[in-house]
PDB file of N, CA and C in Angstrom:
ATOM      1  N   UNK A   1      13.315  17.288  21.796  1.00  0.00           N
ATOM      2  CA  UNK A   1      11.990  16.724  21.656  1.00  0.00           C
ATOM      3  C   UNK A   1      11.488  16.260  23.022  1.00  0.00           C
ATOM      4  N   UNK A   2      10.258  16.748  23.832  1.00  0.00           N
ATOM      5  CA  UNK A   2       9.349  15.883  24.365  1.00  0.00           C
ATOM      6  C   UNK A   2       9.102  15.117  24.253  1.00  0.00           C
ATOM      7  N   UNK A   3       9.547  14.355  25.397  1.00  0.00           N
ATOM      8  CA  UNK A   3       9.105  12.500  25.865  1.00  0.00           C
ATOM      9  C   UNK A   3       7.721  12.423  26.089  1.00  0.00           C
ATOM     10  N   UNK A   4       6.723  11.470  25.590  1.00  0.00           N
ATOM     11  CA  UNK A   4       5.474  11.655  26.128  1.00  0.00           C
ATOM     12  C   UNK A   4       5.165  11.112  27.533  1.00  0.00           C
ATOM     13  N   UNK A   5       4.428  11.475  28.456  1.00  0.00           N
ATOM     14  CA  UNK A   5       4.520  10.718  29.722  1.00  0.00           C
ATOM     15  C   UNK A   5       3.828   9.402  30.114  1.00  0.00           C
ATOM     16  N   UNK A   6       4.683   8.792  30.834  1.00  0.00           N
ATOM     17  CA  UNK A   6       4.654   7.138  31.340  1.00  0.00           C
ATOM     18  C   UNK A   6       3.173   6.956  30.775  1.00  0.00           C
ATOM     19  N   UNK A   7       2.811   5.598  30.497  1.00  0.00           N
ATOM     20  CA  UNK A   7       1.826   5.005  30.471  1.00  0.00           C
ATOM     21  C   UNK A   7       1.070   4.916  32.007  1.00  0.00           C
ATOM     22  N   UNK A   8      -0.295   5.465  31.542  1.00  0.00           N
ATOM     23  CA  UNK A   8      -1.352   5.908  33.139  1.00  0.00           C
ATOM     24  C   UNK A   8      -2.596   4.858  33.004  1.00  0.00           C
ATOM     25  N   UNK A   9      -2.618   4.143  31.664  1.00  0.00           N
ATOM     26  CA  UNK A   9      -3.858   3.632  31.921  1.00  0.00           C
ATOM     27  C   UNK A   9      -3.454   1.979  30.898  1.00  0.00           C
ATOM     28  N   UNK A  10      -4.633   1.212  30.973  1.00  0.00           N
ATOM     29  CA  UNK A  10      -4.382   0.039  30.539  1.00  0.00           C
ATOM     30  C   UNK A  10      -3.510   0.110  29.789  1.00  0.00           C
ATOM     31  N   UNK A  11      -2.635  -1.106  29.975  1.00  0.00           N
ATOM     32  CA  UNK A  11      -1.463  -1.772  28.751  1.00  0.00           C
ATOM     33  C   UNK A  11      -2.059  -2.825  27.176  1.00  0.00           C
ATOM     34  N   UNK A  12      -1.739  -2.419  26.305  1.00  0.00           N
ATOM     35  CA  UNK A  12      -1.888  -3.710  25.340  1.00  0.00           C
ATOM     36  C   UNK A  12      -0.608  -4.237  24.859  1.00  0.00           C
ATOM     37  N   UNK A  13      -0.809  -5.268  24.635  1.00  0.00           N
ATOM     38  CA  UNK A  13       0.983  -5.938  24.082  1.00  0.00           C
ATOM     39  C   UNK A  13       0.111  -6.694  22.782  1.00  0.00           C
ATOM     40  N   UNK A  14       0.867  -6.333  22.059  1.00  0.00           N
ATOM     41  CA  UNK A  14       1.034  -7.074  20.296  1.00  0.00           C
ATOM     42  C   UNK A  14       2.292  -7.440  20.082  1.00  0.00           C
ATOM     43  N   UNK A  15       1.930  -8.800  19.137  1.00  0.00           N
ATOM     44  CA  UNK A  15       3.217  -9.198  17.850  1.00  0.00           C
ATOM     45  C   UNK A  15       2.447  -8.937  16.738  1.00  0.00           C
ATOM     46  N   UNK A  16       4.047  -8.040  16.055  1.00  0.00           N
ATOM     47  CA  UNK A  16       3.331  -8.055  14.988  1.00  0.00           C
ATOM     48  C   UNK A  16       4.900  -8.738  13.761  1.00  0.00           C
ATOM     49  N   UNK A  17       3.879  -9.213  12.936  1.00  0.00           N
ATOM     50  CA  UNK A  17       4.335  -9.629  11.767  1.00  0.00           C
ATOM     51  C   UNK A  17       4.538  -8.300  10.218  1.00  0.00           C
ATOM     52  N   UNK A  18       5.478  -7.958  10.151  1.00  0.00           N
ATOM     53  CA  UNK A  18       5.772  -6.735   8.804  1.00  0.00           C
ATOM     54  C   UNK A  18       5.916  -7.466   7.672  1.00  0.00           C
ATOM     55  N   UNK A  19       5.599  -7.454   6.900  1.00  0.00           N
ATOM     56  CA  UNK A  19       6.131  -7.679   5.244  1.00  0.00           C
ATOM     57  C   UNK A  19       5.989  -6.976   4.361  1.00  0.00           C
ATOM     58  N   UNK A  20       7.085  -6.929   3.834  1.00  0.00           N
ATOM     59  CA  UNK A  20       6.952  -6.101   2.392  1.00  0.00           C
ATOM     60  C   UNK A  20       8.665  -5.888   2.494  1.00  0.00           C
ATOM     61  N   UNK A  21       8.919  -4.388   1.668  1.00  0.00           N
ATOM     62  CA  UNK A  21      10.434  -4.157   1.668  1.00  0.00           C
ATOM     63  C   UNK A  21      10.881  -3.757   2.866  1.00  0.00           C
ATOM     64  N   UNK A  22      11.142  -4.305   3.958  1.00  0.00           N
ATOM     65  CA  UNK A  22      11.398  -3.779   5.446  1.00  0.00           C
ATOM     66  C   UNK A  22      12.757  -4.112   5.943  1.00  0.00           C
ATOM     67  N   UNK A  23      13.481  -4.446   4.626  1.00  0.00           N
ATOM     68  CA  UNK A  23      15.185  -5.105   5.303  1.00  0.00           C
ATOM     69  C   UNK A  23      15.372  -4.027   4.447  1.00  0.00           C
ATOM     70  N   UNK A  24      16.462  -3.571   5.199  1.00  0.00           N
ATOM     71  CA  UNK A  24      17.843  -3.041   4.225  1.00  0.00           C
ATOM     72  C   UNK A  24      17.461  -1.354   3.568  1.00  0.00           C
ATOM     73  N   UNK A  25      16.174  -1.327   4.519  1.00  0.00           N
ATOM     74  CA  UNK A  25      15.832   0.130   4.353  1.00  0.00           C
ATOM     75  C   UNK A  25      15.792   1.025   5.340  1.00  0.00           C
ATOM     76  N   UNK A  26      15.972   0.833   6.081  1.00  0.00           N
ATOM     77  CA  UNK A  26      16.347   1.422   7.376  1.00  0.00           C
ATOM     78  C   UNK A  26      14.859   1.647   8.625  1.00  0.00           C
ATOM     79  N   UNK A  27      14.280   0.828   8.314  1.00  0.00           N
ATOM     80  CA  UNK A  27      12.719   0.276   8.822  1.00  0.00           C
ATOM     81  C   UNK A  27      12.892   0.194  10.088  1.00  0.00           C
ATOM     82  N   UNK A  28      13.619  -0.897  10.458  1.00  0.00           N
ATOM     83  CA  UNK A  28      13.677  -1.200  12.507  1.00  0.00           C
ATOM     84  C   UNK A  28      14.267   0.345  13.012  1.00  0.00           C
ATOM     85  N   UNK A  29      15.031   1.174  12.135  1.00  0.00           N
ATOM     86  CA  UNK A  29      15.198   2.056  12.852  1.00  0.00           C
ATOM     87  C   UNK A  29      14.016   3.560  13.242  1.00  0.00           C
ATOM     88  N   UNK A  30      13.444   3.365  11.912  1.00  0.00           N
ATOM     89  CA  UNK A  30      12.320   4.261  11.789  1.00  0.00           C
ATOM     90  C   UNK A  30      11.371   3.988  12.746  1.00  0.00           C
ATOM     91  N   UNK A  31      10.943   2.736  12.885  1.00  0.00           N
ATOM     92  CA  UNK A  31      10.407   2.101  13.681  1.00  0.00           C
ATOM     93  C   UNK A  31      10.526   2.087  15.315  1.00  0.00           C
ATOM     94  N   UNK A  32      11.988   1.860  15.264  1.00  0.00           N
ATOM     95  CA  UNK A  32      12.098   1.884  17.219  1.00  0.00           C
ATOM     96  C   UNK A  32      12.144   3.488  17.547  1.00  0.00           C
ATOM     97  N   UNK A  33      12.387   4.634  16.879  1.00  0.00           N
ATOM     98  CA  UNK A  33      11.981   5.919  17.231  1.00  0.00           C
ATOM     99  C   UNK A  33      10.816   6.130  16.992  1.00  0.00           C
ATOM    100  N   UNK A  34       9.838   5.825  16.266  1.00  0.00           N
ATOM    101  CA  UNK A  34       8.374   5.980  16.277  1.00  0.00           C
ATOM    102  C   UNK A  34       8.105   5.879  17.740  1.00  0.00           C
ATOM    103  N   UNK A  35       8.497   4.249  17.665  1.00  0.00           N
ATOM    104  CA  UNK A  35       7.516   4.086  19.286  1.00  0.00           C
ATOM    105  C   UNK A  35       8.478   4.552  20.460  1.00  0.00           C
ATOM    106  N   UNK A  36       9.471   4.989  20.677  1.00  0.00           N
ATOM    107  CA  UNK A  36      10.070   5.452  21.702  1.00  0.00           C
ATOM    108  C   UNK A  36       9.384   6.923  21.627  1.00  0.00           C
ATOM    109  N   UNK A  37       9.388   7.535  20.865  1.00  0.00           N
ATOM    110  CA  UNK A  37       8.921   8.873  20.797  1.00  0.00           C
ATOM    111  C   UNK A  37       7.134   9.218  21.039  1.00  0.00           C
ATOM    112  N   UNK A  38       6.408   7.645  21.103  1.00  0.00           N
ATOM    113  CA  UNK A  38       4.877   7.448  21.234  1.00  0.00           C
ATOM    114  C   UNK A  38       5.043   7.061  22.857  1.00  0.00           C
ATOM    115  N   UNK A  39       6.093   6.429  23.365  1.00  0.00           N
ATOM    116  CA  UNK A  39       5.868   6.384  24.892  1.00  0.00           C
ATOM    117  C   UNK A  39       6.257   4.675  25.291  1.00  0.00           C
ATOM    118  N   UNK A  40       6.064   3.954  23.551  1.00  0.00           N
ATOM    119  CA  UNK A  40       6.030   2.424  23.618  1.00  0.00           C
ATOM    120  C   UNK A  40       7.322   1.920  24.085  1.00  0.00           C
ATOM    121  N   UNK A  41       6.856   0.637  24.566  1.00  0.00           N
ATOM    122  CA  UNK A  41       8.290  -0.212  24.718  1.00  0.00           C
ATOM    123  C   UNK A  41       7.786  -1.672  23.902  1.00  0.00           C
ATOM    124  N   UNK A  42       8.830  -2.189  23.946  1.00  0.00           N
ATOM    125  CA  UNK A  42       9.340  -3.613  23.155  1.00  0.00           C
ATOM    126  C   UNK A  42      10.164  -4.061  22.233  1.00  0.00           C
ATOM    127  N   UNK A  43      10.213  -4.463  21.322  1.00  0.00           N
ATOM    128  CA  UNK A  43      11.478  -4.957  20.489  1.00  0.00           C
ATOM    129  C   UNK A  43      11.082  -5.140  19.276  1.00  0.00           C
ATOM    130  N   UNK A  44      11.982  -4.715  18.331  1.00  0.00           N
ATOM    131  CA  UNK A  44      12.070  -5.292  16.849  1.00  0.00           C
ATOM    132  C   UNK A  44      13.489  -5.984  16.383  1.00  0.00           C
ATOM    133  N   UNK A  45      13.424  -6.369  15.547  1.00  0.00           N
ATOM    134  CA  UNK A  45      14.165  -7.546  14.514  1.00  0.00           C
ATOM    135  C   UNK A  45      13.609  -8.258  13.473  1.00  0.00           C
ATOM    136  N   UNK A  46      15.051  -8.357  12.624  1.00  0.00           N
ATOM    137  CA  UNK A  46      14.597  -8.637  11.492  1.00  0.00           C
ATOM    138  C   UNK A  46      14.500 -10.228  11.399  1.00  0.00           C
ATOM    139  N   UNK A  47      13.815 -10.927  10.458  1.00  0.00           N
ATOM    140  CA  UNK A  47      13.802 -12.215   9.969  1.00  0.00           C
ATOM    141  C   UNK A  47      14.199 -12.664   8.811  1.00  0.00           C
ATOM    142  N   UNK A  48      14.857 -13.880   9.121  1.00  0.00           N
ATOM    143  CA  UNK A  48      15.378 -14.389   7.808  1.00  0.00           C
ATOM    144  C   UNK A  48      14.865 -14.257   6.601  1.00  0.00           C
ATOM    145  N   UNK A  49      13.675 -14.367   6.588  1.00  0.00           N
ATOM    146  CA  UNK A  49      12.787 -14.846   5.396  1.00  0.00           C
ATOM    147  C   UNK A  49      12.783 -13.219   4.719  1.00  0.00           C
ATOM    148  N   UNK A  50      12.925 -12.260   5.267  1.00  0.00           N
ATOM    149  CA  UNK A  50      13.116 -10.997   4.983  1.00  0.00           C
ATOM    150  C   UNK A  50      11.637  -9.767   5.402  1.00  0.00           C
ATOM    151  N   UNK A  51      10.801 -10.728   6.870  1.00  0.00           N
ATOM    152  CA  UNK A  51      10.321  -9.599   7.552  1.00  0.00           C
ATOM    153  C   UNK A  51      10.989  -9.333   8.416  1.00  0.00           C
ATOM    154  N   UNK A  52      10.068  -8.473   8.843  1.00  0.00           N
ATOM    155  CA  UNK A  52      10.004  -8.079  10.690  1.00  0.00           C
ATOM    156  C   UNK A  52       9.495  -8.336  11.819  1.00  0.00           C
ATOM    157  N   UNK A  53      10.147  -8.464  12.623  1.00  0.00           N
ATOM    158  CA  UNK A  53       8.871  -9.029  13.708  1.00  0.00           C
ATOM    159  C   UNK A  53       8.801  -7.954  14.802  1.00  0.00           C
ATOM    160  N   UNK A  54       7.944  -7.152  15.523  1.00  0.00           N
ATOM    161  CA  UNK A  54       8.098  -6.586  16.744  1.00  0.00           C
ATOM    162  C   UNK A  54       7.159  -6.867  17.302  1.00  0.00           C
ATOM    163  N   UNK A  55       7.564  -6.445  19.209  1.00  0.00           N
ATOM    164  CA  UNK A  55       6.625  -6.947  20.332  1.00  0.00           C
ATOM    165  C   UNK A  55       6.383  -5.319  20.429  1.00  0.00           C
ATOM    166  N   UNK A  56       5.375  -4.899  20.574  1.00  0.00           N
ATOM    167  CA  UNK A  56       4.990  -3.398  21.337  1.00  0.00           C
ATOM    168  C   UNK A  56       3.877  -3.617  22.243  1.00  0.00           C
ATOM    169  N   UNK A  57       4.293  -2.756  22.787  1.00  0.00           N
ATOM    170  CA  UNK A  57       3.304  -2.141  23.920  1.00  0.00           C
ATOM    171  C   UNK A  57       3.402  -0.693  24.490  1.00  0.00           C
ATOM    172  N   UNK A  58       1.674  -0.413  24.604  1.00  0.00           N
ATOM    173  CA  UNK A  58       1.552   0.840  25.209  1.00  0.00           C
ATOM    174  C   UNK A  58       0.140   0.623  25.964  1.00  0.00           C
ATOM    175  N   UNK A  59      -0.491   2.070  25.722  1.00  0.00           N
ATOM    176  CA  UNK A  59      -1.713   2.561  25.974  1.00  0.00           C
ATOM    177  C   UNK A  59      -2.110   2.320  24.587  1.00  0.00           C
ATOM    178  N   UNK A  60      -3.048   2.001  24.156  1.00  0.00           N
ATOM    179  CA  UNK A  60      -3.944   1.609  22.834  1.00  0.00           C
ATOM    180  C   UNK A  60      -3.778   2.405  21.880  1.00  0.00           C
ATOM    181  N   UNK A  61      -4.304   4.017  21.984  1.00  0.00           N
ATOM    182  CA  UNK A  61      -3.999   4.624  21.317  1.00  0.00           C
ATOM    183  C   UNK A  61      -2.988   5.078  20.508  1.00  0.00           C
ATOM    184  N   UNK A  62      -1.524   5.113  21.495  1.00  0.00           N
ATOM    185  CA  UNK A  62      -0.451   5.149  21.047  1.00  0.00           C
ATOM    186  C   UNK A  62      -0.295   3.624  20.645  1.00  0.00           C
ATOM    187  N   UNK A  63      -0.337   2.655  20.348  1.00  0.00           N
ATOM    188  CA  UNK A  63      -0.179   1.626  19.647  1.00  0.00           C
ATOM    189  C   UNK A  63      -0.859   1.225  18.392  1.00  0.00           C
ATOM    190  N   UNK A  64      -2.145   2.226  18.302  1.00  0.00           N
ATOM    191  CA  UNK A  64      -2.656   2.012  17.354  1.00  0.00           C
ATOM    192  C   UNK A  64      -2.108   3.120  16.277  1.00  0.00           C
ATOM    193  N   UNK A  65      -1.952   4.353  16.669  1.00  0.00           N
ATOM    194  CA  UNK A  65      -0.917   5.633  15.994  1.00  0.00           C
ATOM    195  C   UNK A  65       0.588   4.857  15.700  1.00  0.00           C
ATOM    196  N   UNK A  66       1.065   4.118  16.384  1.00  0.00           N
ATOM    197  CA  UNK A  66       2.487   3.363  16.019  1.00  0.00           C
ATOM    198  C   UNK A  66       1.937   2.580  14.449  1.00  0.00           C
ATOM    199  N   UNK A  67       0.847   1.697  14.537  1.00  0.00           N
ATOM    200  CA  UNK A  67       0.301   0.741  13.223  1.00  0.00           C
ATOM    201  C   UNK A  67       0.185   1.714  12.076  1.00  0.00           C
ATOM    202  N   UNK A  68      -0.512   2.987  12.763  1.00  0.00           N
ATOM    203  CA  UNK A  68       0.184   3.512  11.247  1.00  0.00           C
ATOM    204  C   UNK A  68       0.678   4.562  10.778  1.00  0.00           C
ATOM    205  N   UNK A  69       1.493   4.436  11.257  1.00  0.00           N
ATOM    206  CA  UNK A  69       2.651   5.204  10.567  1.00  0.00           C
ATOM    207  C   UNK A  69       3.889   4.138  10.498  1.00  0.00           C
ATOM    208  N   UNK A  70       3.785   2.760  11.119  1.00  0.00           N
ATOM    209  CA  UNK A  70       4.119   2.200  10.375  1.00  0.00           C
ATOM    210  C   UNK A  70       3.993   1.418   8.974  1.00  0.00           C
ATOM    211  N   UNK A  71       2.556   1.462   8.905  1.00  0.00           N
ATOM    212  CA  UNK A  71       1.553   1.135   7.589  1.00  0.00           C
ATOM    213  C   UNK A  71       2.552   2.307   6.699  1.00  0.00           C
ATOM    214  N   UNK A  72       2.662   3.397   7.170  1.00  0.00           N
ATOM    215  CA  UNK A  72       3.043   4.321   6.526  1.00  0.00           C
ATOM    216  C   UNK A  72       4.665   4.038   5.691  1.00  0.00           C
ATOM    217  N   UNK A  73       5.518   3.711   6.432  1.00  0.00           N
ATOM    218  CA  UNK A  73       6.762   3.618   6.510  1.00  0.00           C
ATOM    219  C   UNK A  73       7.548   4.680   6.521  1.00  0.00           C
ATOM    220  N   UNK A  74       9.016   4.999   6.017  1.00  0.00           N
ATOM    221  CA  UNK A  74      10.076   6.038   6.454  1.00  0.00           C
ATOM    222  C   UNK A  74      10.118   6.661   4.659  1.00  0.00           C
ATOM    223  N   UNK A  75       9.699   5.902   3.667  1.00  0.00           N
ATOM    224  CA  UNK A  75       9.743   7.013   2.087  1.00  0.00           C
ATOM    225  C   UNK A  75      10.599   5.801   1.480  1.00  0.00           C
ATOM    226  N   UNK A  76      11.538   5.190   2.296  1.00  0.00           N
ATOM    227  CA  UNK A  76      12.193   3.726   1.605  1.00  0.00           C
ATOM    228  C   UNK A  76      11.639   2.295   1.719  1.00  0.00           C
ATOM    229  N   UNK A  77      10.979   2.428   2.802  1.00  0.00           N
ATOM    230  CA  UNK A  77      10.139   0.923   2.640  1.00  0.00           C
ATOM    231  C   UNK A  77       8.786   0.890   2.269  1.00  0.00           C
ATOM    232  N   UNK A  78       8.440  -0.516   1.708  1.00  0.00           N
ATOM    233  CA  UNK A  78       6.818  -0.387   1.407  1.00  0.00           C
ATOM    234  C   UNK A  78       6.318  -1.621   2.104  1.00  0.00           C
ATOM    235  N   UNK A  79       5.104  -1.540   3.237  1.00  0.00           N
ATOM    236  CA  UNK A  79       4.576  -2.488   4.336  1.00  0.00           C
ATOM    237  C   UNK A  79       3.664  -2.460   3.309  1.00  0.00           C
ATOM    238  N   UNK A  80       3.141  -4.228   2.849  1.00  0.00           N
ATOM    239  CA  UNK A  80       2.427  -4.910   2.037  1.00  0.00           C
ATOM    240  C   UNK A  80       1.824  -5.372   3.416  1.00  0.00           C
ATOM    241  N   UNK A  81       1.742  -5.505   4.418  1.00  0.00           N
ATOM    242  CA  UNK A  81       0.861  -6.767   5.125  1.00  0.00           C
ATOM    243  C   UNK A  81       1.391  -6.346   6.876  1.00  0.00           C
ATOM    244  N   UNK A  82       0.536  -5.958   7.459  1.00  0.00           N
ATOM    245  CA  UNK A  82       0.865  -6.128   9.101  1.00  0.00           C
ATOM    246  C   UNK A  82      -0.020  -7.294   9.732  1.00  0.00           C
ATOM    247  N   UNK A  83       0.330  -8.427  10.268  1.00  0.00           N
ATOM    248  CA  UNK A  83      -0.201  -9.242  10.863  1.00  0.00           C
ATOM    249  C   UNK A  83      -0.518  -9.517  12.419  1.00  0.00           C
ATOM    250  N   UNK A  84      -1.155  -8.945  13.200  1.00  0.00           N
ATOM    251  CA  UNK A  84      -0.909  -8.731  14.725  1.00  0.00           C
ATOM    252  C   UNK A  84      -1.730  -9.593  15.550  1.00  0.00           C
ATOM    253  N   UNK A  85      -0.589 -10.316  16.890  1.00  0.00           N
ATOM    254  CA  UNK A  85      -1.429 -10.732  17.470  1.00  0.00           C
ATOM    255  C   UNK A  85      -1.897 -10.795  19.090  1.00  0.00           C
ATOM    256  N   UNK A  86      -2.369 -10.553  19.715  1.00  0.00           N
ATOM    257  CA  UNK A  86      -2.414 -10.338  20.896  1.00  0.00           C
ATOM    258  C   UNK A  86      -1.449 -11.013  22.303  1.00  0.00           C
ATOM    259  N   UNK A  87      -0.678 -10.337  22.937  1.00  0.00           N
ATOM    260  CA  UNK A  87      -0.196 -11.090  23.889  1.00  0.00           C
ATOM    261  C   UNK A  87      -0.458 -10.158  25.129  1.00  0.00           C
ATOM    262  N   UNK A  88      -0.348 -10.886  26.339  1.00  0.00           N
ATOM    263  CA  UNK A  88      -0.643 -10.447  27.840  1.00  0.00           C
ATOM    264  C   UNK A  88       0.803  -9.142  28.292  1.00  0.00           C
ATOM    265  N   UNK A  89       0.481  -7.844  28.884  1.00  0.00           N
ATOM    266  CA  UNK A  89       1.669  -7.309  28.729  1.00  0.00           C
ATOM    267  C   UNK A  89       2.688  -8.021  29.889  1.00  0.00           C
ATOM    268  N   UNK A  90       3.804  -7.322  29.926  1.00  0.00           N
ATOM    269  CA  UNK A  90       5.024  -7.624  30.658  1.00  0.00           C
ATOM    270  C   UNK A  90       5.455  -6.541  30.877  1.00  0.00           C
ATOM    271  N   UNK A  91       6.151  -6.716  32.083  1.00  0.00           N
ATOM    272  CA  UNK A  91       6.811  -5.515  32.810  1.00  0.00           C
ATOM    273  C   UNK A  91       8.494  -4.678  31.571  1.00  0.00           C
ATOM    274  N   UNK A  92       8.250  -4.152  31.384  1.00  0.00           N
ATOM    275  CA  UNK A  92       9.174  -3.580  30.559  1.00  0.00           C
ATOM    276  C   UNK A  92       9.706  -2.018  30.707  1.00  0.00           C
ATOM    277  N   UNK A  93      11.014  -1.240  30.246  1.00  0.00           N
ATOM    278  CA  UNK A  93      10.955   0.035  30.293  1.00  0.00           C
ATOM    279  C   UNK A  93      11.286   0.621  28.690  1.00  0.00           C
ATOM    280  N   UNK A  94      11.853  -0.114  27.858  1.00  0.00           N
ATOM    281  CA  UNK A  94      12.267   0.858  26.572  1.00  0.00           C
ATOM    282  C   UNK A  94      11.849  -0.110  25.318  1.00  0.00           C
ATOM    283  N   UNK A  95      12.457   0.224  24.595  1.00  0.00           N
ATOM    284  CA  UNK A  95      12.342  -0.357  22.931  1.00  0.00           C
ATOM    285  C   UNK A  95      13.128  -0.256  22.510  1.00  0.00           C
ATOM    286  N   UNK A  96      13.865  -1.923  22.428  1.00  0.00           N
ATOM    287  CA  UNK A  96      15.077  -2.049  21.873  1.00  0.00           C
ATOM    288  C   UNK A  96      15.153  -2.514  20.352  1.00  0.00           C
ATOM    289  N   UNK A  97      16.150  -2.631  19.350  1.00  0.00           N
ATOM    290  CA  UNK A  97      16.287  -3.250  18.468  1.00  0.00           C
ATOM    291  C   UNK A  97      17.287  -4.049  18.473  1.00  0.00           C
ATOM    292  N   UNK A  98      17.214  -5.161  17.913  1.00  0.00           N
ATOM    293  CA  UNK A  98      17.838  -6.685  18.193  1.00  0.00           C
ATOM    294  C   UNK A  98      18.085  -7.031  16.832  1.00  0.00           C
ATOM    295  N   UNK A  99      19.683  -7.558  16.896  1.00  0.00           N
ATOM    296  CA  UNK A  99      19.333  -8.319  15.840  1.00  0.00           C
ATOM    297  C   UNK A  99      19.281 -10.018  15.393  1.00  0.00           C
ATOM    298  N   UNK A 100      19.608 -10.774  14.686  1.00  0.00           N
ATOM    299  CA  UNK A 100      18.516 -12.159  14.138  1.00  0.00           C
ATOM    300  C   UNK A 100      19.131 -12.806  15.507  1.00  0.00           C
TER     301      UNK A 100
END
Protein backbone atom coordinates (compact mmCIF):
# COMPACT_ATOMS: atom_id res chain seq x y z
CA UNK A 1 0.00 0.00 0.00
CA UNK A 2 0.92 3.69 -0.73
CA UNK A 3 1.83 6.05 1.99
CA UNK A 4 0.15 9.30 1.25
CA UNK A 5 2.68 12.18 1.14
CA UNK A 6 3.87 14.39 4.17
CA UNK A 7 1.52 17.03 5.10
CA UNK A 8 2.26 20.37 2.59
CA UNK A 9 -0.22 22.65 3.83
CA UNK A 10 -1.94 23.90 7.08
CA UNK A 11 -2.13 21.57 10.17
CA UNK A 12 -5.41 21.06 12.29
CA UNK A 13 -5.20 19.20 15.65
CA UNK A 14 -8.51 17.79 17.30
CA UNK A 15 -9.65 15.84 20.48
CA UNK A 16 -11.97 13.86 19.95
CA UNK A 17 -14.34 12.20 22.29
CA UNK A 18 -15.93 8.42 20.72
CA UNK A 19 -18.87 6.81 22.28
CA UNK A 20 -20.79 4.12 21.64
CA UNK A 21 -19.49 0.29 21.40
CA UNK A 22 -15.73 1.24 20.84
CA UNK A 23 -14.03 -1.15 23.58
CA UNK A 24 -13.45 -4.58 22.95
CA UNK A 25 -14.13 -4.33 19.27
CA UNK A 26 -11.17 -3.80 17.83
CA UNK A 27 -11.86 0.16 17.18
CA UNK A 28 -8.32 1.86 18.30
CA UNK A 29 -7.01 -0.52 15.92
CA UNK A 30 -9.22 0.22 12.95
CA UNK A 31 -8.73 3.52 13.83
CA UNK A 32 -4.86 4.05 14.14
CA UNK A 33 -4.60 2.43 10.45
CA UNK A 34 -7.25 4.69 9.10
CA UNK A 35 -5.25 7.62 9.99
CA UNK A 36 -1.78 6.27 9.39
CA UNK A 37 -2.88 5.25 5.99
CA UNK A 38 -4.67 9.16 5.59
CA UNK A 39 -1.11 10.64 6.36
CA UNK A 40 -2.41 11.57 10.20
CA UNK A 41 -0.51 11.51 13.31
CA UNK A 42 -1.57 11.39 17.05
CA UNK A 43 -2.87 9.03 19.54
CA UNK A 44 -5.72 6.94 20.66
CA UNK A 45 -6.83 5.16 23.91
CA UNK A 46 -9.28 3.82 25.55
CA UNK A 47 -11.26 5.20 28.70
CA UNK A 48 -12.47 3.86 31.63
CA UNK A 49 -15.89 4.85 31.39
CA UNK A 50 -15.79 2.77 28.12
CA UNK A 51 -14.91 5.56 25.33
CA UNK A 52 -12.26 6.69 23.33
CA UNK A 53 -10.32 9.43 23.25
CA UNK A 54 -7.93 10.47 20.26
CA UNK A 55 -5.62 13.49 19.42
CA UNK A 56 -5.33 13.72 15.40
CA UNK A 57 -3.88 15.74 13.18
CA UNK A 58 -3.44 16.44 9.58
CA UNK A 59 -4.32 18.57 6.60
CA UNK A 60 -8.21 19.14 7.07
CA UNK A 61 -9.32 17.16 4.57
CA UNK A 62 -7.71 14.10 5.56
CA UNK A 63 -9.03 14.71 9.07
CA UNK A 64 -12.23 15.31 8.09
CA UNK A 65 -12.24 11.78 5.74
CA UNK A 66 -10.66 10.16 9.15
CA UNK A 67 -14.37 11.58 11.08
CA UNK A 68 -15.91 9.52 8.85
CA UNK A 69 -15.12 6.59 8.42
CA UNK A 70 -14.76 6.66 11.75
CA UNK A 71 -18.53 7.70 12.12
CA UNK A 72 -18.45 4.70 10.01
CA UNK A 73 -16.63 2.15 12.14
CA UNK A 74 -14.81 -1.43 11.29
CA UNK A 75 -18.65 -3.72 10.98
CA UNK A 76 -18.07 -4.43 15.00
CA UNK A 77 -18.43 -1.17 16.54
CA UNK A 78 -21.27 1.32 16.59
CA UNK A 79 -20.06 5.35 17.12
CA UNK A 80 -23.30 6.89 18.81
CA UNK A 81 -21.59 10.38 19.37
CA UNK A 82 -18.13 12.05 18.16
CA UNK A 83 -17.39 15.05 20.26
CA UNK A 84 -14.40 17.26 18.90
CA UNK A 85 -12.46 19.84 20.06
CA UNK A 86 -9.99 22.10 18.77
CA UNK A 87 -6.35 22.19 19.86
CA UNK A 88 -3.14 24.19 18.47
CA UNK A 89 -0.97 21.53 16.42
CA UNK A 90 2.37 20.05 17.75
CA UNK A 91 5.28 18.84 16.22
CA UNK A 92 4.70 15.12 15.77
CA UNK A 93 5.64 12.10 13.27
CA UNK A 94 3.18 8.93 13.64
CA UNK A 95 0.00 7.61 15.35
CA UNK A 96 0.36 5.72 18.14
CA UNK A 97 -2.04 3.65 20.25
CA UNK A 98 -1.74 3.79 24.02
CA UNK A 99 -3.12 2.20 26.46
CA UNK A 100 -5.28 3.62 29.87
Amino acid sequence: MRMPNPPSGPLVRYDLLIQGRVQGVGFRWFASRKARQLGITGWIRNLEDGSVEMEVQGEPERVERLLVLLQEGNGFSQVDRICKGSLSPVPEREFVVLSF
